[in-house]
PDB file of N, CA and C in Angstrom:
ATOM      1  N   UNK A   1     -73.100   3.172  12.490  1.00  0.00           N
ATOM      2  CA  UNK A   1     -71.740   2.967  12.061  1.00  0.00           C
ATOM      3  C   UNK A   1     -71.171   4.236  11.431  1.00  0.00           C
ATOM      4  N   UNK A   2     -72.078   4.887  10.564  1.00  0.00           N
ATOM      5  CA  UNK A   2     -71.812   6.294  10.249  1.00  0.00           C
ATOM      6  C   UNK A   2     -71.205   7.286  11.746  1.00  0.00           C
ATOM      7  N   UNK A   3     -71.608   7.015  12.221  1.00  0.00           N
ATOM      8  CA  UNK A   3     -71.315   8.145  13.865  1.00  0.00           C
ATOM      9  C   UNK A   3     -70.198   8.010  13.795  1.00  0.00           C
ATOM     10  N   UNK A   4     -69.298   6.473  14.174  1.00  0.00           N
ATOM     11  CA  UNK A   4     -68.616   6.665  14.739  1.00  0.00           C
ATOM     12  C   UNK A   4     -67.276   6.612  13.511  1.00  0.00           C
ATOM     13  N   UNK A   5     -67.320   6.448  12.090  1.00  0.00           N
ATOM     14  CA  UNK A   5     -66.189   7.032  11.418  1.00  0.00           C
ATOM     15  C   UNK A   5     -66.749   8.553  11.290  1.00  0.00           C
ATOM     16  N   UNK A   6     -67.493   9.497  11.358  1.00  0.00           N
ATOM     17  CA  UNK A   6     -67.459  10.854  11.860  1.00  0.00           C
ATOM     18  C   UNK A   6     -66.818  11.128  12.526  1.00  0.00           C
ATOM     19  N   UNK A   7     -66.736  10.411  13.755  1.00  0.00           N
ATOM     20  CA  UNK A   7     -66.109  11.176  15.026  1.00  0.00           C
ATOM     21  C   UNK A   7     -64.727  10.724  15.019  1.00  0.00           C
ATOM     22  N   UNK A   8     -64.294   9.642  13.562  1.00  0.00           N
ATOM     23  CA  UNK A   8     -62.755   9.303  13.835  1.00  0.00           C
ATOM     24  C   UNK A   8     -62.021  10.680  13.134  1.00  0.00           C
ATOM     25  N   UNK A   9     -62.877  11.065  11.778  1.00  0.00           N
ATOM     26  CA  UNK A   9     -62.463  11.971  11.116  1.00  0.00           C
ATOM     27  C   UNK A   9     -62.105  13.749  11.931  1.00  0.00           C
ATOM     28  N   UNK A  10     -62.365  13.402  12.734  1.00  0.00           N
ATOM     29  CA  UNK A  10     -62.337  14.807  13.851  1.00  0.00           C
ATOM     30  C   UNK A  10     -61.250  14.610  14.952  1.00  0.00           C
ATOM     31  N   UNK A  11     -60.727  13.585  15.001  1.00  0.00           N
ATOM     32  CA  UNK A  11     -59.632  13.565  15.875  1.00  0.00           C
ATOM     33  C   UNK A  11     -58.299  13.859  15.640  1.00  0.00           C
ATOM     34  N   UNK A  12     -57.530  14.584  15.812  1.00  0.00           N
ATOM     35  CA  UNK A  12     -56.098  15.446  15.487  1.00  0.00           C
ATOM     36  C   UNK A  12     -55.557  14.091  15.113  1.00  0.00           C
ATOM     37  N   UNK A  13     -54.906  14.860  13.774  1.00  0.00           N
ATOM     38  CA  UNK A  13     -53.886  14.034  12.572  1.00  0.00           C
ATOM     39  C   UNK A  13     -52.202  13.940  13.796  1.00  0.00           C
ATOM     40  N   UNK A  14     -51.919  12.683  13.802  1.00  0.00           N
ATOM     41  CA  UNK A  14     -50.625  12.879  14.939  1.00  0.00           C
ATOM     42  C   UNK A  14     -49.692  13.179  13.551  1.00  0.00           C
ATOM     43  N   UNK A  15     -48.286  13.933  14.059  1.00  0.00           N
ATOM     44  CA  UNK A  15     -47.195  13.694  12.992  1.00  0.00           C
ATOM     45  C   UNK A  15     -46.066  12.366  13.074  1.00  0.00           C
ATOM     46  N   UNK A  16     -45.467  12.933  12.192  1.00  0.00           N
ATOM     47  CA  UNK A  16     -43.920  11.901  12.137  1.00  0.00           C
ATOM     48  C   UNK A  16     -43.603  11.489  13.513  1.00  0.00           C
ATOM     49  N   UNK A  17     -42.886  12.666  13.803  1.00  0.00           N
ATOM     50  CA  UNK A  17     -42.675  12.056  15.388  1.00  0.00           C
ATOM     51  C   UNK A  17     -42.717  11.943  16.853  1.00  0.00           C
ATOM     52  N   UNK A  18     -44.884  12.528  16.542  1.00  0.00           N
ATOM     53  CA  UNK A  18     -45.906  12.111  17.316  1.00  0.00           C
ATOM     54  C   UNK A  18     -45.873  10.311  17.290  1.00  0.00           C
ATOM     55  N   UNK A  19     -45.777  10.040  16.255  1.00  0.00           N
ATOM     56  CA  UNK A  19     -45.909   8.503  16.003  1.00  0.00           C
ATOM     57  C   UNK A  19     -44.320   7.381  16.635  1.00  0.00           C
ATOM     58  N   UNK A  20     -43.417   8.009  15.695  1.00  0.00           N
ATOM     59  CA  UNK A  20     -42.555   7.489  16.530  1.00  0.00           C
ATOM     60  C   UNK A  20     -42.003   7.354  17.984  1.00  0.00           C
ATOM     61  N   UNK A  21     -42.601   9.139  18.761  1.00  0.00           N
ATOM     62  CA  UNK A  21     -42.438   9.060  19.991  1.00  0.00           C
ATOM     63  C   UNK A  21     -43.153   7.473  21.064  1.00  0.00           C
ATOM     64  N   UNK A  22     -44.788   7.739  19.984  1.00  0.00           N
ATOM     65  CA  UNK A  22     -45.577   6.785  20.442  1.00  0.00           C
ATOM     66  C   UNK A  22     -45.674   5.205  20.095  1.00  0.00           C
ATOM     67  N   UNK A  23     -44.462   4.846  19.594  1.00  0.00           N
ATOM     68  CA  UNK A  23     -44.345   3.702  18.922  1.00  0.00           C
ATOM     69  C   UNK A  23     -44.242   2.896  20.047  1.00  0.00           C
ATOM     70  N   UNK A  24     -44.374   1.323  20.031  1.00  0.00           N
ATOM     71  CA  UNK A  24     -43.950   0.320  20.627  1.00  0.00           C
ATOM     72  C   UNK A  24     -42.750   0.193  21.176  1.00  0.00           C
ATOM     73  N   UNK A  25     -42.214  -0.059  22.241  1.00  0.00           N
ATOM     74  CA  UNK A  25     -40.839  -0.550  22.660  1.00  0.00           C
ATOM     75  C   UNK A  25     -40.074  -1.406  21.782  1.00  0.00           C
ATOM     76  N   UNK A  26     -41.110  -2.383  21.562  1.00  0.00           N
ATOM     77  CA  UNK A  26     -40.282  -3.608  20.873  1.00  0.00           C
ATOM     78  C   UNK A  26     -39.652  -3.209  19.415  1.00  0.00           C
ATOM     79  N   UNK A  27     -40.247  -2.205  19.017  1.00  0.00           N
ATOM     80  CA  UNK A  27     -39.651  -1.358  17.730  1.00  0.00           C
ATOM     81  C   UNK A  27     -38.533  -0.583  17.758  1.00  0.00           C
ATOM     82  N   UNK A  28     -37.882  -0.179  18.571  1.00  0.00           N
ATOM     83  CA  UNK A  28     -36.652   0.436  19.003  1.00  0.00           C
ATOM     84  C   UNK A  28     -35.787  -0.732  19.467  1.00  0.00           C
ATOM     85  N   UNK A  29     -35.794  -1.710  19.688  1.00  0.00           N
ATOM     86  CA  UNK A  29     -34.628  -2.582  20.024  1.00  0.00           C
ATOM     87  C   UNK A  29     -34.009  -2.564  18.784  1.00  0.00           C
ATOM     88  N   UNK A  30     -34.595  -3.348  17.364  1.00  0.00           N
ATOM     89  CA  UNK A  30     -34.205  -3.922  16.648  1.00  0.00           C
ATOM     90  C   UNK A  30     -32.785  -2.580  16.071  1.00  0.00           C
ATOM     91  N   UNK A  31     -33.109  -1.624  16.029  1.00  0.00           N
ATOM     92  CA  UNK A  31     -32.549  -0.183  15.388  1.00  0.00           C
ATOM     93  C   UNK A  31     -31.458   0.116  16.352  1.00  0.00           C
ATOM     94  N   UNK A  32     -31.766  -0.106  17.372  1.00  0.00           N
ATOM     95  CA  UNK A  32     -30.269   0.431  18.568  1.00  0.00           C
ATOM     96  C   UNK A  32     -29.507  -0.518  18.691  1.00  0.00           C
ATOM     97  N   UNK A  33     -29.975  -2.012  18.445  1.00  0.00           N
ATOM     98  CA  UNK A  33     -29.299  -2.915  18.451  1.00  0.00           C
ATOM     99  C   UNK A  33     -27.742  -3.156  17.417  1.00  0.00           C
ATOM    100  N   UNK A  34     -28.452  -2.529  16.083  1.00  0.00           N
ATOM    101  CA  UNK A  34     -28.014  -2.224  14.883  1.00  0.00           C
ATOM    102  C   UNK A  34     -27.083  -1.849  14.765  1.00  0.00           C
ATOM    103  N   UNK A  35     -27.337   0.001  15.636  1.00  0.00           N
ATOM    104  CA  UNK A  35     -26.473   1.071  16.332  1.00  0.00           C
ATOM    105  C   UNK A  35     -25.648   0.560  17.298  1.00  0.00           C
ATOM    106  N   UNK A  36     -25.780  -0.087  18.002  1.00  0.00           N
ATOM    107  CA  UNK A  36     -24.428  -0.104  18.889  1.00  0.00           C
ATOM    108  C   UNK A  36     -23.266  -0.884  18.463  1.00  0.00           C
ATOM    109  N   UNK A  37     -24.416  -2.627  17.403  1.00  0.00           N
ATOM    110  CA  UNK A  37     -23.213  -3.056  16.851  1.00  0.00           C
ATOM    111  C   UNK A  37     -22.213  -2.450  15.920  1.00  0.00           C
ATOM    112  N   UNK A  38     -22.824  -1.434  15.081  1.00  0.00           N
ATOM    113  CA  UNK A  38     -21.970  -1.043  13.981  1.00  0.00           C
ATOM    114  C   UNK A  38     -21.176  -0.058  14.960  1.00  0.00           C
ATOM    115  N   UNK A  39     -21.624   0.699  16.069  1.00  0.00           N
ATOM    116  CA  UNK A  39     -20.040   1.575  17.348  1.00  0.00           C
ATOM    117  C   UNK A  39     -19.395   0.501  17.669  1.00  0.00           C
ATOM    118  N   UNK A  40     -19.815  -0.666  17.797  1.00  0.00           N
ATOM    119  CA  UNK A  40     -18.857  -2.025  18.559  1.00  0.00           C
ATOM    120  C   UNK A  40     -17.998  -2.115  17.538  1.00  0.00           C
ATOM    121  N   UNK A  41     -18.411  -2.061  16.255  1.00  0.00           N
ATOM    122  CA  UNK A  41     -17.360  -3.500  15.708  1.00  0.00           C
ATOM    123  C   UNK A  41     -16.384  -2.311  14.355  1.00  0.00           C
ATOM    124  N   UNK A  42     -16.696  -0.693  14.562  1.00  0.00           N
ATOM    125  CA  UNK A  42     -16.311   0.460  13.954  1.00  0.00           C
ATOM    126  C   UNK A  42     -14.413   0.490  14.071  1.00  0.00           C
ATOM    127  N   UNK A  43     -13.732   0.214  13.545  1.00  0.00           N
ATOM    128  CA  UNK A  43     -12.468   0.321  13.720  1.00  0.00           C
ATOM    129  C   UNK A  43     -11.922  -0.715  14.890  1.00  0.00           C
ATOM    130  N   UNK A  44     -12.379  -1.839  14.887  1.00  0.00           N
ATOM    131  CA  UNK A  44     -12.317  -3.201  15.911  1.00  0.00           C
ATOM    132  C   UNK A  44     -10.774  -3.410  15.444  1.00  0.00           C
ATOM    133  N   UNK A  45     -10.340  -3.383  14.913  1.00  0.00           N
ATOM    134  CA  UNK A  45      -8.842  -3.957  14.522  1.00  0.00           C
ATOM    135  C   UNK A  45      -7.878  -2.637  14.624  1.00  0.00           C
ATOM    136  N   UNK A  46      -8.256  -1.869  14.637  1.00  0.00           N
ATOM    137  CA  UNK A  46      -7.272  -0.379  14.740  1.00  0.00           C
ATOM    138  C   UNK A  46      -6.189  -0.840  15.652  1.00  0.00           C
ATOM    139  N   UNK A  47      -5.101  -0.371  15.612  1.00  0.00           N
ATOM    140  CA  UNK A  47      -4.145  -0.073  16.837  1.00  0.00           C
ATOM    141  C   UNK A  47      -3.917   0.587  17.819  1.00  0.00           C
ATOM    142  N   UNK A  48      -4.211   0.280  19.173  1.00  0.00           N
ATOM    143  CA  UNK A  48      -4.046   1.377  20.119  1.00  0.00           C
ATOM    144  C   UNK A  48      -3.588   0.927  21.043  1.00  0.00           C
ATOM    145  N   UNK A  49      -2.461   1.581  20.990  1.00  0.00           N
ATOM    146  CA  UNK A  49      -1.741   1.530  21.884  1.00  0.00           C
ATOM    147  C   UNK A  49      -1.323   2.788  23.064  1.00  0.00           C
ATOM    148  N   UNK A  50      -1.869   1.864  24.470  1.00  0.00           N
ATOM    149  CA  UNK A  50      -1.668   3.400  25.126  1.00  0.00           C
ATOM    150  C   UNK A  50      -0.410   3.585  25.511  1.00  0.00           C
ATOM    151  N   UNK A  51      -0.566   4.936  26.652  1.00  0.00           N
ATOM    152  CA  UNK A  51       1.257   5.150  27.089  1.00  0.00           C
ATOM    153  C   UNK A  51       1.509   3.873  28.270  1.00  0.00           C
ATOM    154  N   UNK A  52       0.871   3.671  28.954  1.00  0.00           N
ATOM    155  CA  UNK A  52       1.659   2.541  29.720  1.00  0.00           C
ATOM    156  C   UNK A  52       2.231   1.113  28.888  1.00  0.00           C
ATOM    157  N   UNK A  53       1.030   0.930  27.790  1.00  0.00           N
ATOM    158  CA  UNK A  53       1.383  -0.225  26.766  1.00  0.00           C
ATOM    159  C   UNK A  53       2.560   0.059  26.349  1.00  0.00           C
ATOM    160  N   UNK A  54       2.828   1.505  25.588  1.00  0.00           N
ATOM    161  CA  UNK A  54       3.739   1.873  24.994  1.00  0.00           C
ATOM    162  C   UNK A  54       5.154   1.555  25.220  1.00  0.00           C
ATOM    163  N   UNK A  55       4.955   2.924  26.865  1.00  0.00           N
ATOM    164  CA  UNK A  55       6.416   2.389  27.533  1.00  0.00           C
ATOM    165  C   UNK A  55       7.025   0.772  27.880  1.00  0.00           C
ATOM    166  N   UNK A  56       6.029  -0.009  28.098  1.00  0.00           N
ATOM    167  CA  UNK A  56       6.408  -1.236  28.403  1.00  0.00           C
ATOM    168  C   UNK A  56       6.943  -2.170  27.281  1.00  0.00           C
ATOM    169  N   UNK A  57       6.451  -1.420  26.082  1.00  0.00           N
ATOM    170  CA  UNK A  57       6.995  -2.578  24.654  1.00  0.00           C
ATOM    171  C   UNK A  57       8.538  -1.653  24.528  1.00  0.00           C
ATOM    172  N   UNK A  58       8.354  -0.885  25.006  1.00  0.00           N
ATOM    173  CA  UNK A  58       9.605   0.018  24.383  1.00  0.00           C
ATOM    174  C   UNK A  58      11.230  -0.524  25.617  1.00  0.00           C
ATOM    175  N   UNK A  59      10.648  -0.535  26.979  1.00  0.00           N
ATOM    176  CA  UNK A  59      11.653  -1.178  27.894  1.00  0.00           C
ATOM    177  C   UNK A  59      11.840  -2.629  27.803  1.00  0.00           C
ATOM    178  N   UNK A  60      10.786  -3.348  27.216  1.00  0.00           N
ATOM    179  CA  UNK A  60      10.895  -5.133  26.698  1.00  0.00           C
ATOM    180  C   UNK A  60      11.722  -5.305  25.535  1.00  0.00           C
ATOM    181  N   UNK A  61      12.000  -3.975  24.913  1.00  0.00           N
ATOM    182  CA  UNK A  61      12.925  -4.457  23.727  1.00  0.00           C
ATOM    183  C   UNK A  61      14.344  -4.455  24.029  1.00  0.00           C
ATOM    184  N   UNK A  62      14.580  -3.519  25.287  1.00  0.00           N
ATOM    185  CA  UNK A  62      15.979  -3.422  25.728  1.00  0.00           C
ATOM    186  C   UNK A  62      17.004  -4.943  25.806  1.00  0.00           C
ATOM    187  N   UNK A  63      17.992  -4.922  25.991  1.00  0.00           N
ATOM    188  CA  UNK A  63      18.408  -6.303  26.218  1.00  0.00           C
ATOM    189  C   UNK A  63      18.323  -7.001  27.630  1.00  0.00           C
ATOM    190  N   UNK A  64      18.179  -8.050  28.262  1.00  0.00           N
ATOM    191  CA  UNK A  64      18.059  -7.863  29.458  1.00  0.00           C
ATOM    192  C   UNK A  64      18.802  -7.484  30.739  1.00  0.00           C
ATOM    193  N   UNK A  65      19.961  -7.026  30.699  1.00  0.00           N
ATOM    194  CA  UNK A  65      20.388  -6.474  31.206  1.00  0.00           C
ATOM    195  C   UNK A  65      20.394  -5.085  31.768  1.00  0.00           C
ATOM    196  N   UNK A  66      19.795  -4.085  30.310  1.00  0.00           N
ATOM    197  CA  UNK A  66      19.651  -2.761  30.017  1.00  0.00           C
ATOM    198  C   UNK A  66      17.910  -2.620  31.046  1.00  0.00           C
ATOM    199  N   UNK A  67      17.335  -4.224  30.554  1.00  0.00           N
ATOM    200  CA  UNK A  67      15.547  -4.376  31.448  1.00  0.00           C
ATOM    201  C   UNK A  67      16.132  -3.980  32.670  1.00  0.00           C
ATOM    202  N   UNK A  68      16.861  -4.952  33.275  1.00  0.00           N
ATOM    203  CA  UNK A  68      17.558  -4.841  35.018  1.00  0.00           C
ATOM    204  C   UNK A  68      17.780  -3.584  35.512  1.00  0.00           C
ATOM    205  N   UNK A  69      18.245  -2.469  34.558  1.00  0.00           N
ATOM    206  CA  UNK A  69      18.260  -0.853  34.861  1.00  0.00           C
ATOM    207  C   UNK A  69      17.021  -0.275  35.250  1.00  0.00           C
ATOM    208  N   UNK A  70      16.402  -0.259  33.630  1.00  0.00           N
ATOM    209  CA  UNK A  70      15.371   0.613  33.315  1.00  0.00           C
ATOM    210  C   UNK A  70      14.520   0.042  34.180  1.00  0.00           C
ATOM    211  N   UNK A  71      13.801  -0.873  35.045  1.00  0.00           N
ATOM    212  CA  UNK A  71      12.753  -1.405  35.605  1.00  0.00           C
ATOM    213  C   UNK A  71      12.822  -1.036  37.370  1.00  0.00           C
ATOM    214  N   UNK A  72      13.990  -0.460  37.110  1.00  0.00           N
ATOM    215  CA  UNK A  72      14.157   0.003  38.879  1.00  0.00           C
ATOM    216  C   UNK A  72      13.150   1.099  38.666  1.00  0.00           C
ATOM    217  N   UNK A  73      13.075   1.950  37.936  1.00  0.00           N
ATOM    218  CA  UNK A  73      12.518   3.462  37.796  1.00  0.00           C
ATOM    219  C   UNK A  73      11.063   3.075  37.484  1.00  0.00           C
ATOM    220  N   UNK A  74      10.619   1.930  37.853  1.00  0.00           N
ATOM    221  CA  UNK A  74       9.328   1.595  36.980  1.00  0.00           C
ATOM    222  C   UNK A  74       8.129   0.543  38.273  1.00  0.00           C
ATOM    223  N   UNK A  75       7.085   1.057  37.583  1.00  0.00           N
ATOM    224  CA  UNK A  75       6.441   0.050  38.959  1.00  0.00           C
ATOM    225  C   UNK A  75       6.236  -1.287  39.146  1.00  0.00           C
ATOM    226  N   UNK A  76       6.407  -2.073  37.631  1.00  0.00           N
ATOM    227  CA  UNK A  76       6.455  -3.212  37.285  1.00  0.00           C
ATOM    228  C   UNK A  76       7.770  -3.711  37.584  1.00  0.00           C
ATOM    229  N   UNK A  77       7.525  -5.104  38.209  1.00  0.00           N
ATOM    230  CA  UNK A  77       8.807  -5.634  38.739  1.00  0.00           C
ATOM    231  C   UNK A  77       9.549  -6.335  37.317  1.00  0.00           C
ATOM    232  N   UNK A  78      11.000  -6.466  37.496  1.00  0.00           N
ATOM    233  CA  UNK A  78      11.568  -6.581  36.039  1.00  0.00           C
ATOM    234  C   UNK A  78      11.301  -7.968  35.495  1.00  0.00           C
ATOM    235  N   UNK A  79      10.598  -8.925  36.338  1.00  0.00           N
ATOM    236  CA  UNK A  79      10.439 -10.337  35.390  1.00  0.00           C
ATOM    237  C   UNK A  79       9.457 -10.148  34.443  1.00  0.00           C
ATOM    238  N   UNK A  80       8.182  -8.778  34.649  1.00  0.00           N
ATOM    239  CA  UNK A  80       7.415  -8.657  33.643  1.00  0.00           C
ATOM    240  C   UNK A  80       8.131  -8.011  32.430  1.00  0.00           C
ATOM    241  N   UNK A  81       9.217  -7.567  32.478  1.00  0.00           N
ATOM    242  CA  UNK A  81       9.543  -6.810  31.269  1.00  0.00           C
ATOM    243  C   UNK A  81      10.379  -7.735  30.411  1.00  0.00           C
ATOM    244  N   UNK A  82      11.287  -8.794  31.189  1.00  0.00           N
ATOM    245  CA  UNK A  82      11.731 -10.180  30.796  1.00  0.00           C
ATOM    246  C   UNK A  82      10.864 -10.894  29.994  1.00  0.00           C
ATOM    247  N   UNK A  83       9.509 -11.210  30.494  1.00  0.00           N
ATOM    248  CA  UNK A  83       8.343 -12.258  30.123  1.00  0.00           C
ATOM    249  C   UNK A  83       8.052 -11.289  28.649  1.00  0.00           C
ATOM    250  N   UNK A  84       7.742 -10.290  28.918  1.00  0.00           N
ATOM    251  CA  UNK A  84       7.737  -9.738  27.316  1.00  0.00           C
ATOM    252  C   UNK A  84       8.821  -9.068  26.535  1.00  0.00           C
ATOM    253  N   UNK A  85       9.652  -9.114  26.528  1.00  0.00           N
ATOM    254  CA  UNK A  85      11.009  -9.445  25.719  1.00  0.00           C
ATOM    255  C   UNK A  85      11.547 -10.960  25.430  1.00  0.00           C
ATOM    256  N   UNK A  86      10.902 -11.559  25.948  1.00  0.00           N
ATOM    257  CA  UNK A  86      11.440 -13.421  25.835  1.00  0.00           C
ATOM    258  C   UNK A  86       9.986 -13.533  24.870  1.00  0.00           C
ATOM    259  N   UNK A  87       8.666 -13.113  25.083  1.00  0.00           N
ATOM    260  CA  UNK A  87       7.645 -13.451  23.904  1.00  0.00           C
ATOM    261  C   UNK A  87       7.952 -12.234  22.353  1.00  0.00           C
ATOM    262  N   UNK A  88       8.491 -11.260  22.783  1.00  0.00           N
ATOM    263  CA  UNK A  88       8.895 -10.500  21.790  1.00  0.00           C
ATOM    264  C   UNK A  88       9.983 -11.383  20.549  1.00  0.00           C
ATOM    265  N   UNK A  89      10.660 -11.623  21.454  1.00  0.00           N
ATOM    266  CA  UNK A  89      11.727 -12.817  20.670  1.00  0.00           C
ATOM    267  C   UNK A  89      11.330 -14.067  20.070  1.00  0.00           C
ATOM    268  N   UNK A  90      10.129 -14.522  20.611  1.00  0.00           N
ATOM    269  CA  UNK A  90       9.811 -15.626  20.042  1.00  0.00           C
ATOM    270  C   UNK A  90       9.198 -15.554  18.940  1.00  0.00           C
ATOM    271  N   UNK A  91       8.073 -14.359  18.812  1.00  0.00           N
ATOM    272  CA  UNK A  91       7.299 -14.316  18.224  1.00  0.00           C
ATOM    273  C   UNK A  91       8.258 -13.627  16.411  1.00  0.00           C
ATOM    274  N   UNK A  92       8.926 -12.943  16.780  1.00  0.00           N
ATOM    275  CA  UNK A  92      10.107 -12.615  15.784  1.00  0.00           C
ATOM    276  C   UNK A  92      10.709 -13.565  15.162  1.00  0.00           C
ATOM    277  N   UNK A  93      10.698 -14.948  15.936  1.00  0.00           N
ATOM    278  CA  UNK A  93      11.678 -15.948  15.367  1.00  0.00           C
ATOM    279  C   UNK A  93      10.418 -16.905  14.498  1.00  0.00           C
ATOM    280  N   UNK A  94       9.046 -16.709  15.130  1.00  0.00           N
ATOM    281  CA  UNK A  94       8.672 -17.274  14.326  1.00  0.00           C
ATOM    282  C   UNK A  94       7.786 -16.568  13.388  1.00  0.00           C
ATOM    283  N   UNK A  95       7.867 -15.549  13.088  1.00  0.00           N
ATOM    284  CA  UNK A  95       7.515 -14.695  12.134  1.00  0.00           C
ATOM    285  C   UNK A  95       8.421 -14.959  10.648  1.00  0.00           C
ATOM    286  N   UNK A  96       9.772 -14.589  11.328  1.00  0.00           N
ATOM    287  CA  UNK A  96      10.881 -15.022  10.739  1.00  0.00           C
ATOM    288  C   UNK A  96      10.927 -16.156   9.616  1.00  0.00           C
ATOM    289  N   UNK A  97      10.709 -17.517  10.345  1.00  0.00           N
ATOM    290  CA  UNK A  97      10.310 -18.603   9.750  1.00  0.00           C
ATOM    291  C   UNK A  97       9.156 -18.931   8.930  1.00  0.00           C
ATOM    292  N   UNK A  98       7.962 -18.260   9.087  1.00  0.00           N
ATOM    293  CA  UNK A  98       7.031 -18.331   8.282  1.00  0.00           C
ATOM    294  C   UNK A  98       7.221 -17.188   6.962  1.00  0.00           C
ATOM    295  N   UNK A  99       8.170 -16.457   7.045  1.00  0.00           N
ATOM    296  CA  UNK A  99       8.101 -15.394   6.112  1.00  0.00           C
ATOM    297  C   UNK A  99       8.726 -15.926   5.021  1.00  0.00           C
TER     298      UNK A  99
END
């Protein structure tokens, strides 16, 4: 029994991250899992709004008539810019009311 803790004492000391390289799989889930939720859920409520979003809230506010112009120049046909200027309005009226 002596022999063979001799021959453990002679085998190269691994390092830090000799060990971690050599770690288990199942030990890296728990940590990336961690990591991706805290990139997932990092500024989850922020506002972003892109340029197509943009332009489209900005021609839905027109009146609808002014929509009937501006939507010729546009690739969206004008009942979509209607459908969100008629929820723009609603949602105002009931903002309105709860305030």
């Amino acid at each position: 029994m002596n022999a063979q803790n001799d021959s453990l004492h002679h085998l190269p000391q691994r390092t830090g991250w000799q060990r971690l390289a050599n770690a288990p799989a199942g030990l890296w889930f728990w940590p990336i899992m961690l990591l991706a939720t805290v990139a997932r859920l990092y500024q989850l409520t922020a506002s972003a709004i892109w340029c197509d979003e943009g332009s489209s809230l900005v021609i839905s506010q027109y009146a609808p008539a002014q929509i009937w112009l501006h939507a010729g120049h546009d690739v969206h046909p004008p009942l979509y810019y209607l459908i969100l200027h008629g929820g723009w309005r609603c949602s105002a009226m009931a903002c309105s009311r709860s305030g």
